[in-house]
Protein backbone atom coordinates (compact mmCIF):
# COMPACT_ATOMS: atom_id res chain seq x y z
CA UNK A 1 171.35 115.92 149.93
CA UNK A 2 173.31 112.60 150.82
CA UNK A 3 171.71 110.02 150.85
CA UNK A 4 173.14 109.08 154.58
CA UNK A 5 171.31 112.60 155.75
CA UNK A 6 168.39 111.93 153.93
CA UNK A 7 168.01 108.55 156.10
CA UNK A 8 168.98 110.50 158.93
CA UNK A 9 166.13 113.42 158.11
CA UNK A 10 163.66 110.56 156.93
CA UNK A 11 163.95 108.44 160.80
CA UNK A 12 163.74 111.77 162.70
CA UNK A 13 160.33 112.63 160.54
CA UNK A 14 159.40 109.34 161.27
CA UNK A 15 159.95 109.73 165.05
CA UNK A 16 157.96 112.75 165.03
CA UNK A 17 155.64 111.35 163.48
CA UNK A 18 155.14 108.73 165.44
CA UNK A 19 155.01 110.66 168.52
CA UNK A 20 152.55 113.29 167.39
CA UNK A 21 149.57 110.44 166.03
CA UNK A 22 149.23 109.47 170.29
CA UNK A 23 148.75 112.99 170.95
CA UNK A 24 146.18 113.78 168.34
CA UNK A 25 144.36 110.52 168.67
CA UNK A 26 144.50 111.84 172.87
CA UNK A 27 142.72 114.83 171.99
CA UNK A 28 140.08 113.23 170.09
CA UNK A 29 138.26 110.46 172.53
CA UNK A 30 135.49 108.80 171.57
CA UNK A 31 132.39 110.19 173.67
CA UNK A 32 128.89 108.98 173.24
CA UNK A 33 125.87 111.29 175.11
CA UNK A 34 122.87 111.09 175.46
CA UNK A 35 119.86 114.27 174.95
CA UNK A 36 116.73 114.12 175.64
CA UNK A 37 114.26 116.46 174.29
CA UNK A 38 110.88 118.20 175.49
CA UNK A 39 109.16 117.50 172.24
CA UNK A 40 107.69 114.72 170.39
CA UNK A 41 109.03 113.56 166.89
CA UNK A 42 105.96 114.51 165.30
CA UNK A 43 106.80 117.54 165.58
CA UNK A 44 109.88 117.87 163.17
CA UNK A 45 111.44 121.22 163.22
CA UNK A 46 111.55 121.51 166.88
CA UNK A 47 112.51 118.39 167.87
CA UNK A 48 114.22 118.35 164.77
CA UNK A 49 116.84 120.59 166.28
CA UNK A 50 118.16 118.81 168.64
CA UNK A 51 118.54 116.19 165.60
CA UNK A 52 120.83 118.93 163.90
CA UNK A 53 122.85 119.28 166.51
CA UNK A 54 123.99 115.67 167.31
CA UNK A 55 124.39 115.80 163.02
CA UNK A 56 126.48 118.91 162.81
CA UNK A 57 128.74 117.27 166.28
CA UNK A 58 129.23 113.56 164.47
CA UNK A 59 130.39 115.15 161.23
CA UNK A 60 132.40 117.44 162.69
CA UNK A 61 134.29 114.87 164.54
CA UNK A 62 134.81 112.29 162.21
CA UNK A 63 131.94 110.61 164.68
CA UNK A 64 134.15 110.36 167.64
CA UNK A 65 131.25 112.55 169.22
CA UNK A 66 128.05 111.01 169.17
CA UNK A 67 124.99 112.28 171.00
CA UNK A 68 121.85 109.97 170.35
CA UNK A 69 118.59 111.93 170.66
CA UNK A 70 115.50 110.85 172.57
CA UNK A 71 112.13 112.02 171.89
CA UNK A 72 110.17 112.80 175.33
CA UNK A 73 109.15 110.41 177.04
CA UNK A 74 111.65 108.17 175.92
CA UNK A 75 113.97 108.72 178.57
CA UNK A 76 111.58 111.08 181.09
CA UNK A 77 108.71 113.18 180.07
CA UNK A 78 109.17 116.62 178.39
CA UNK A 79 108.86 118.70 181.32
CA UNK A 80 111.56 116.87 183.35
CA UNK A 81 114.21 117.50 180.86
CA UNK A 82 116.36 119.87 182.43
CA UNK A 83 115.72 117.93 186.03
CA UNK A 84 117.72 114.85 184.01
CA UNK A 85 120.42 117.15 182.81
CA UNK A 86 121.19 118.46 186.39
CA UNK A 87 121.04 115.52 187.66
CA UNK A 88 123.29 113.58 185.26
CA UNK A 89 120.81 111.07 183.98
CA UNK A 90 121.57 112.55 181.07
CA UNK A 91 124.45 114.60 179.52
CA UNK A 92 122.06 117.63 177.88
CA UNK A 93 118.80 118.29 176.64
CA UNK A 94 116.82 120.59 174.46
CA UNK A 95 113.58 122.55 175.75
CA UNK A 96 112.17 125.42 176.36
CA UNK A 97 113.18 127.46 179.90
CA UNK A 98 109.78 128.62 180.75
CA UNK A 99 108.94 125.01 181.43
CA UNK A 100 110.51 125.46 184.45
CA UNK A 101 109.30 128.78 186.09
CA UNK A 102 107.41 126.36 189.34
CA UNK A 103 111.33 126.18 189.97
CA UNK A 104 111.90 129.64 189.85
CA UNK A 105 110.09 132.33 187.43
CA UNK A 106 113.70 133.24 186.15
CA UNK A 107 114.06 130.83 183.79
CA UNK A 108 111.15 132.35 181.57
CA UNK A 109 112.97 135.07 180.90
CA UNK A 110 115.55 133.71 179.11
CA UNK A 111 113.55 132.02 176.79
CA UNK A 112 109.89 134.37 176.41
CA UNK A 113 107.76 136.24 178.51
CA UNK A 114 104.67 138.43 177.88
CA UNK A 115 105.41 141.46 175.82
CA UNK A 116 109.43 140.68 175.87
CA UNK A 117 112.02 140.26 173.09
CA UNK A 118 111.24 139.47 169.35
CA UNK A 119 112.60 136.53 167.78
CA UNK A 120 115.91 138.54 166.82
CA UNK A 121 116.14 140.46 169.66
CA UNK A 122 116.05 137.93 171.57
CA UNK A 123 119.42 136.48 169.80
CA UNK A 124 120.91 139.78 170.04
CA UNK A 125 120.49 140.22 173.89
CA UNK A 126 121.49 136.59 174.42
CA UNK A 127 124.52 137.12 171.85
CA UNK A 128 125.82 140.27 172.04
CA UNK A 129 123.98 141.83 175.01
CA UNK A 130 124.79 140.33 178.14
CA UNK A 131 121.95 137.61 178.61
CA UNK A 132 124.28 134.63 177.52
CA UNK A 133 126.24 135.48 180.41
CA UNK A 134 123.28 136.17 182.76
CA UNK A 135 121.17 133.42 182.03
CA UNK A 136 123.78 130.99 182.53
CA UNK A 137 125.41 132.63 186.09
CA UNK A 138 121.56 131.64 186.60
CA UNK A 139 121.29 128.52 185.24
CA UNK A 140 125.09 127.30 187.30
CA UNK A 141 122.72 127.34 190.37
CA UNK A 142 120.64 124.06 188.39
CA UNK A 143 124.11 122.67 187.63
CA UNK A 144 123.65 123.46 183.55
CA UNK A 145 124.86 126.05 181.27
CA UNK A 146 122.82 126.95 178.58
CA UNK A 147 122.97 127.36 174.77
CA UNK A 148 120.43 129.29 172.37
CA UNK A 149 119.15 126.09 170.44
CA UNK A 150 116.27 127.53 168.02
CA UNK A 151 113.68 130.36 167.95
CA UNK A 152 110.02 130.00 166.42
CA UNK A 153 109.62 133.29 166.00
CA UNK A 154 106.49 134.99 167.16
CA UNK A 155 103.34 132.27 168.18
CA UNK A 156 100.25 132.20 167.69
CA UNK A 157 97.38 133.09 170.50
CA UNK A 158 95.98 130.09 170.10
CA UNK A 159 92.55 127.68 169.09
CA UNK A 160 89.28 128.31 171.28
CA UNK A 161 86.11 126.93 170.91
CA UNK A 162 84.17 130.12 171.36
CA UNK A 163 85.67 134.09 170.18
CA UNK A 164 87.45 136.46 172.58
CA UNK A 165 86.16 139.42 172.23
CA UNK A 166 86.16 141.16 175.25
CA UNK A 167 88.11 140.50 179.03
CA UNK A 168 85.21 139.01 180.77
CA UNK A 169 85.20 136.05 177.85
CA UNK A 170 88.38 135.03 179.20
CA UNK A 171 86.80 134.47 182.64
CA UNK A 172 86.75 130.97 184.09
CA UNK A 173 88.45 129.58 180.57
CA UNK A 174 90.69 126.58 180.92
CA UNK A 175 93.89 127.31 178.57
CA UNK A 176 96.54 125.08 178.37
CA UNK A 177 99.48 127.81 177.95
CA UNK A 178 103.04 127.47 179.18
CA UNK A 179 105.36 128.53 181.99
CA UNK A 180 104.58 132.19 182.95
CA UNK A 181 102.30 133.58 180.39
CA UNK A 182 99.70 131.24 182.62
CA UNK A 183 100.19 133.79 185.54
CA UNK A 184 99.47 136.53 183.79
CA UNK A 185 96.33 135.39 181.83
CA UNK A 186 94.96 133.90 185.58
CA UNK A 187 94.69 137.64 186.58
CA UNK A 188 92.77 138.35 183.71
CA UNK A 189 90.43 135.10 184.77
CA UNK A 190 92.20 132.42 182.86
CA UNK A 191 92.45 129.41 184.23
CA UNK A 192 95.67 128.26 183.18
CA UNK A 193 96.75 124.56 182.48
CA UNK A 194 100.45 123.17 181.69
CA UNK A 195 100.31 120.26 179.03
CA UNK A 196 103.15 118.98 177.72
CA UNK A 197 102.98 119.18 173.45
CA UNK A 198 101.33 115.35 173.16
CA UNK A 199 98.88 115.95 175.74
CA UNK A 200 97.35 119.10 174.51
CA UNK A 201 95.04 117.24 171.65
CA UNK A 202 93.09 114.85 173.45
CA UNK A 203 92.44 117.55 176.13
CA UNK A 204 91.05 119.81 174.04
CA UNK A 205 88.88 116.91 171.92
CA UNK A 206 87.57 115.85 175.64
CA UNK A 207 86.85 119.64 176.43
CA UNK A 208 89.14 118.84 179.59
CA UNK A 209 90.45 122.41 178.41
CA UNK A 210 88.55 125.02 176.06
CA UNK A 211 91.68 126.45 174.46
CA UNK A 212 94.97 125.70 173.95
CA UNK A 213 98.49 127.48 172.16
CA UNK A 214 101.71 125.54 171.18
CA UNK A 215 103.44 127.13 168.69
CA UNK A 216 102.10 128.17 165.10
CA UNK A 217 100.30 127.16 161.68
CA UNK A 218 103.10 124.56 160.98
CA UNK A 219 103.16 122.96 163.99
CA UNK A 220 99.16 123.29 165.37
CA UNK A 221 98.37 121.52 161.55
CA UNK A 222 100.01 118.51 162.50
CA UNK A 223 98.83 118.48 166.02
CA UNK A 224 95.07 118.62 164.50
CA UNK A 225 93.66 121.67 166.86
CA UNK A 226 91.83 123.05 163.83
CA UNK A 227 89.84 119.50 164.43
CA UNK A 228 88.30 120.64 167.74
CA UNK A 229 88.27 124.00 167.92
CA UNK A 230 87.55 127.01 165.32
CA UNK A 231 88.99 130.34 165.92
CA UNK A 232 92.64 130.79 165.68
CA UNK A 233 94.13 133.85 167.70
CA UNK A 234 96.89 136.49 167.31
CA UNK A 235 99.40 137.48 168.03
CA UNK A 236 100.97 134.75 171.10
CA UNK A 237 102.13 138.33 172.97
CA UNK A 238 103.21 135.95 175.56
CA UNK A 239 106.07 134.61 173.09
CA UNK A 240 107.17 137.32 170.77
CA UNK A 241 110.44 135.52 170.15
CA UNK A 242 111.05 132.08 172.29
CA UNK A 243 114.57 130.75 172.27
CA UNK A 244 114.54 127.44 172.86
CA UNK A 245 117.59 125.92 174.43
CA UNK A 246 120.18 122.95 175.00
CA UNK A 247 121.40 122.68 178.18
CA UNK A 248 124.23 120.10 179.48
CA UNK A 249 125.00 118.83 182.66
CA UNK A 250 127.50 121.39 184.19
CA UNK A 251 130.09 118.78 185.14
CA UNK A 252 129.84 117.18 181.60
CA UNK A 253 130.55 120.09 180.45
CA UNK A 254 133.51 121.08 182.10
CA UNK A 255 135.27 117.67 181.29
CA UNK A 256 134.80 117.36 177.45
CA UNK A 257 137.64 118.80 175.25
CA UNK A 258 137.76 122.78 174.33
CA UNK A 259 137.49 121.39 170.57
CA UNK A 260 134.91 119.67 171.74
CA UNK A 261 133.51 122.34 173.33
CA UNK A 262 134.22 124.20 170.28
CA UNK A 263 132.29 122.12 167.92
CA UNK A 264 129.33 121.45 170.17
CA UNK A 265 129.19 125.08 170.87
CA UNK A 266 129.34 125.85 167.20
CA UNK A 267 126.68 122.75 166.48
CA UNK A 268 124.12 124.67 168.23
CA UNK A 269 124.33 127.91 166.82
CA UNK A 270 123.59 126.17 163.47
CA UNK A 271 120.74 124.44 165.08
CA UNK A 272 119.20 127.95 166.29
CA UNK A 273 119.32 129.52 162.91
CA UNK A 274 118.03 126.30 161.60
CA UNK A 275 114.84 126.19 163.53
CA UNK A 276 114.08 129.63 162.56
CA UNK A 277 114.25 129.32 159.34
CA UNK A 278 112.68 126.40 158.69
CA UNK A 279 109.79 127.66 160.83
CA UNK A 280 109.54 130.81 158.41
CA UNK A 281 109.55 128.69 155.79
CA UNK A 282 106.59 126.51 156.69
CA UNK A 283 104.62 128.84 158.43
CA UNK A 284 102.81 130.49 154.93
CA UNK A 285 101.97 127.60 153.60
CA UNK A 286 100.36 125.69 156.66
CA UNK A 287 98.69 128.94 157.34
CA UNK A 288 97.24 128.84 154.17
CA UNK A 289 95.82 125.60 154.34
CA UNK A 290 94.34 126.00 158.08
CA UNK A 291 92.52 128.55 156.25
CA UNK A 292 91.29 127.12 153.34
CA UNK A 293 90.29 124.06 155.42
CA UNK A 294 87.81 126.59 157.61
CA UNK A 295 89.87 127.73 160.83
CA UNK A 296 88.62 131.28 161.53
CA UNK A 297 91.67 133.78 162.21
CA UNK A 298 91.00 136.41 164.49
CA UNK A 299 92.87 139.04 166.42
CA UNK A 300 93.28 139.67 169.93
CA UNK A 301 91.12 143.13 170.37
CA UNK A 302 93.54 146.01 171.97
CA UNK A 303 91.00 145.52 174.96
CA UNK A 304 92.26 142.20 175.74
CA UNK A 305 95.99 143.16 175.31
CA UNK A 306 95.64 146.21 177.20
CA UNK A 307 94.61 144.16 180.49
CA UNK A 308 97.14 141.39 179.78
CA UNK A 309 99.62 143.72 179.37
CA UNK A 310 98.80 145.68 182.79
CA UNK A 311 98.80 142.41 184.80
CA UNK A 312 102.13 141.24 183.36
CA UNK A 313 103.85 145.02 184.32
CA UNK A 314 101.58 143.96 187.88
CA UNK A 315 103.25 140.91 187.91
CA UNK A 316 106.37 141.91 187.30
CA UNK A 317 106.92 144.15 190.42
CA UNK A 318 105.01 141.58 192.49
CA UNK A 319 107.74 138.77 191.52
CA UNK A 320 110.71 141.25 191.25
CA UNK A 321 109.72 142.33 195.02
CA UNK A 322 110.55 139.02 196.33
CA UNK A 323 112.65 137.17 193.55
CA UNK A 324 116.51 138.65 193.10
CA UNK A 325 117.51 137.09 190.71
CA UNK A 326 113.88 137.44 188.58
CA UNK A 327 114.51 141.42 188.99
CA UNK A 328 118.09 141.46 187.84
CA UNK A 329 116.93 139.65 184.91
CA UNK A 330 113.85 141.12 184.41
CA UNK A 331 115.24 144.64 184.64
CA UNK A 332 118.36 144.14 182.39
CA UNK A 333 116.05 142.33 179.14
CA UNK A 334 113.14 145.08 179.23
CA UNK A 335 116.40 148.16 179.27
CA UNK A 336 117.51 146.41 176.25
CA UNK A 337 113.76 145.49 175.06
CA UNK A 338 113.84 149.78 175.25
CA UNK A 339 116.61 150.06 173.24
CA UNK A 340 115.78 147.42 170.60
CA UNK A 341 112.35 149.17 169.70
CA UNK A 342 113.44 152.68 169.99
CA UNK A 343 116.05 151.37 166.78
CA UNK A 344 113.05 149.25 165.56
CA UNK A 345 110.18 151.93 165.27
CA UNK A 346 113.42 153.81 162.43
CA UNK A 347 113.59 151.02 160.26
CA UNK A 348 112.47 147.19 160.20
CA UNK A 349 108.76 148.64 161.57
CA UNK A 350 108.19 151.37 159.02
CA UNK A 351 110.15 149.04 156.20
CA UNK A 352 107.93 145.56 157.30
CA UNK A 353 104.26 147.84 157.62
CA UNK A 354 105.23 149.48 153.51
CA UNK A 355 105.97 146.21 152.46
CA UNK A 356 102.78 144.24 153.79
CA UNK A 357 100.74 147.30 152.76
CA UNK A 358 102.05 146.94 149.13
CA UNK A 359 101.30 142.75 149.48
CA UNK A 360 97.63 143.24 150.07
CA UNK A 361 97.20 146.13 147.01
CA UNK A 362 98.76 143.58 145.15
């Protein structure tokens, strides 16, 4: 090449250049949010999500996008989370949709209700079975759209001062127990309180409340229950798979970037497979220790989940009868719920029961 089209070639790369750097640096604005989360820090893996999230977004973005994460409380308490998101006080936040079922009962269904979805399930109907796009023509009436943010994978029924054997020892007992598992257990003669995660200790230490669920060993060991009360139930039938979610401010939304949108998007998906996992992994262990240390396990009797189960199908009709939107939603996750066991009963059941079988002969 000659060296006069060489300079010629060089100056036009050079132009180029120089126009594409605006156009790049354009599409990459520096954004700062702010989330605010339903759970104390204490409590590491599920507050810890959220953490994830605004990791996985900063690194993806050179730190461009940075969303700074505030424990509840900090901001507003845990149960007014999604109110700040709709409202804009805040760009997005991470909880748990039952919280909100005094708005509408709706919202439980997208993250657990009594006798729903498993913990993968309850990805695949969100994922790949229409509830993504349900839940959040639902949620665009809050001014949010929602994203699966972590699972626990099934809970635990919880610490109580005295055993449940039968129905009638369930009459008159105060239970702090979330969103619309509370409704239920009231027909059975529960009387149902909603505590946010840091409030749940000193209530049951005061014997304000005579039992209490959160989540599972992990989590209830560093909350202290085993302190103040003795037996520890099972199964939580009331959260058989809970997806926890983030949630952002419609309008936010709708003006960030598509890569942006892209990462963010992408940021919590890694956060919801997180959360499980970690929660699997720390489960055993704490389990283990809550035993060792004296906690009494003990099953719920097929009595007791025979009634709960009759007054949530009760329940069901009563809400679906006046709530639209609850029976489109309701109706559409137990079709799939059908579906999901009739597979589930084949394979992962009879595989899971031959495998724990062989565990305990060693």
């Amino acid at each position: 090449m000659k060296r006069r089209d060489f300079l010629k070639v060089s100056a036009a790369g050079a132009a180029a250049t120089a126009v594409a750097s605006p156009a790049i640096a354009q599409s990459s604005p520096e954004i700062k949010w702010r989330l605010t989360s339903s759970f104390p820090k204490s409590l590491d893996t599920i507050y810890g999500a959220g953490e994830q999230v605004a990791k996985y977004v900063a690194e993806m973005t050179d730190n461009k996008f940075q969303i700074q994460v505030f424990a509840a409380g900090e901001i507003v308490p845990g149960l007014q989370a999604l109110d700040a998101t709709s409202n804009g006080t805040v760009e997005m936040c991470h909880t748990v949709s039952y919280y909100y079922v005094g708005k509408d009962p709706t919202f439980a269904i997208y993250s657990a209700v009594p006798f729903g979805l498993n913990a993968r399930q309850q990805n695949s109907w969100w994922y790949q079975g229409g509830g993504m796009e349900l839940g959040n023509e639902f949620f665009k009436k809050s001014n949010v759209i929602g994203f699966a943010c972590g699972n626990t994978g099934a809970q635990m029924g919880g610490w109580f001062r005295k055993e449940i054997k039968t129905v009638a020892d369930l009459s008159g007992l105060k239970m702090r127990i979330g969103g619309i598992a509370g409704q239920v257990l009231q027909k059975v003669g529960v009387v149902p309180q909603q505590l946010a995660g840091g409030d749940i200790y000193p209530a049951l230490e005061k014997g304000t409340i005579d039992g209490a669920e959160w989540v599972g060993p992990y989590d209830d060991e560093k909350l202290g229950f085993a302190k103040v009360a003795k037996y520890y139930y099972y199964p939580g039938f009331w959260e058989g798979g809970p997806m926890v979610h983030a949630f952002t401010n419609l309008d936010k939304w709708n003006s960030l970037p598509k890569n942006y949108q892209a990462i963010l998007t992408n940021a919590m998906a890694n956060a919801n497979s997180w959360m499980a996992a970690r929660y699997d992994m720390q489960n055993p262990a704490a389990l283990k220790r809550l035993v060792a240390g004296g906690t009494q396990l003990r099953p719920f009797t097929n009595e007791v989940l025979e009634a709960c189960l009759k007054s949530t199908n009760e329940l069901w009709a009563e809400t679906s009868a006046k709530n639209a939107d609850f029976k489109k939603s309701i109706d559409a996750m137990q079709a799939y719920r059908s579906d999901e066991y009739l597979w589930w009963q084949v394979a992962e059941y009879t595989y899971d029961t031959f495998m724990i079988r062989s565990r305990t002969r060693g």
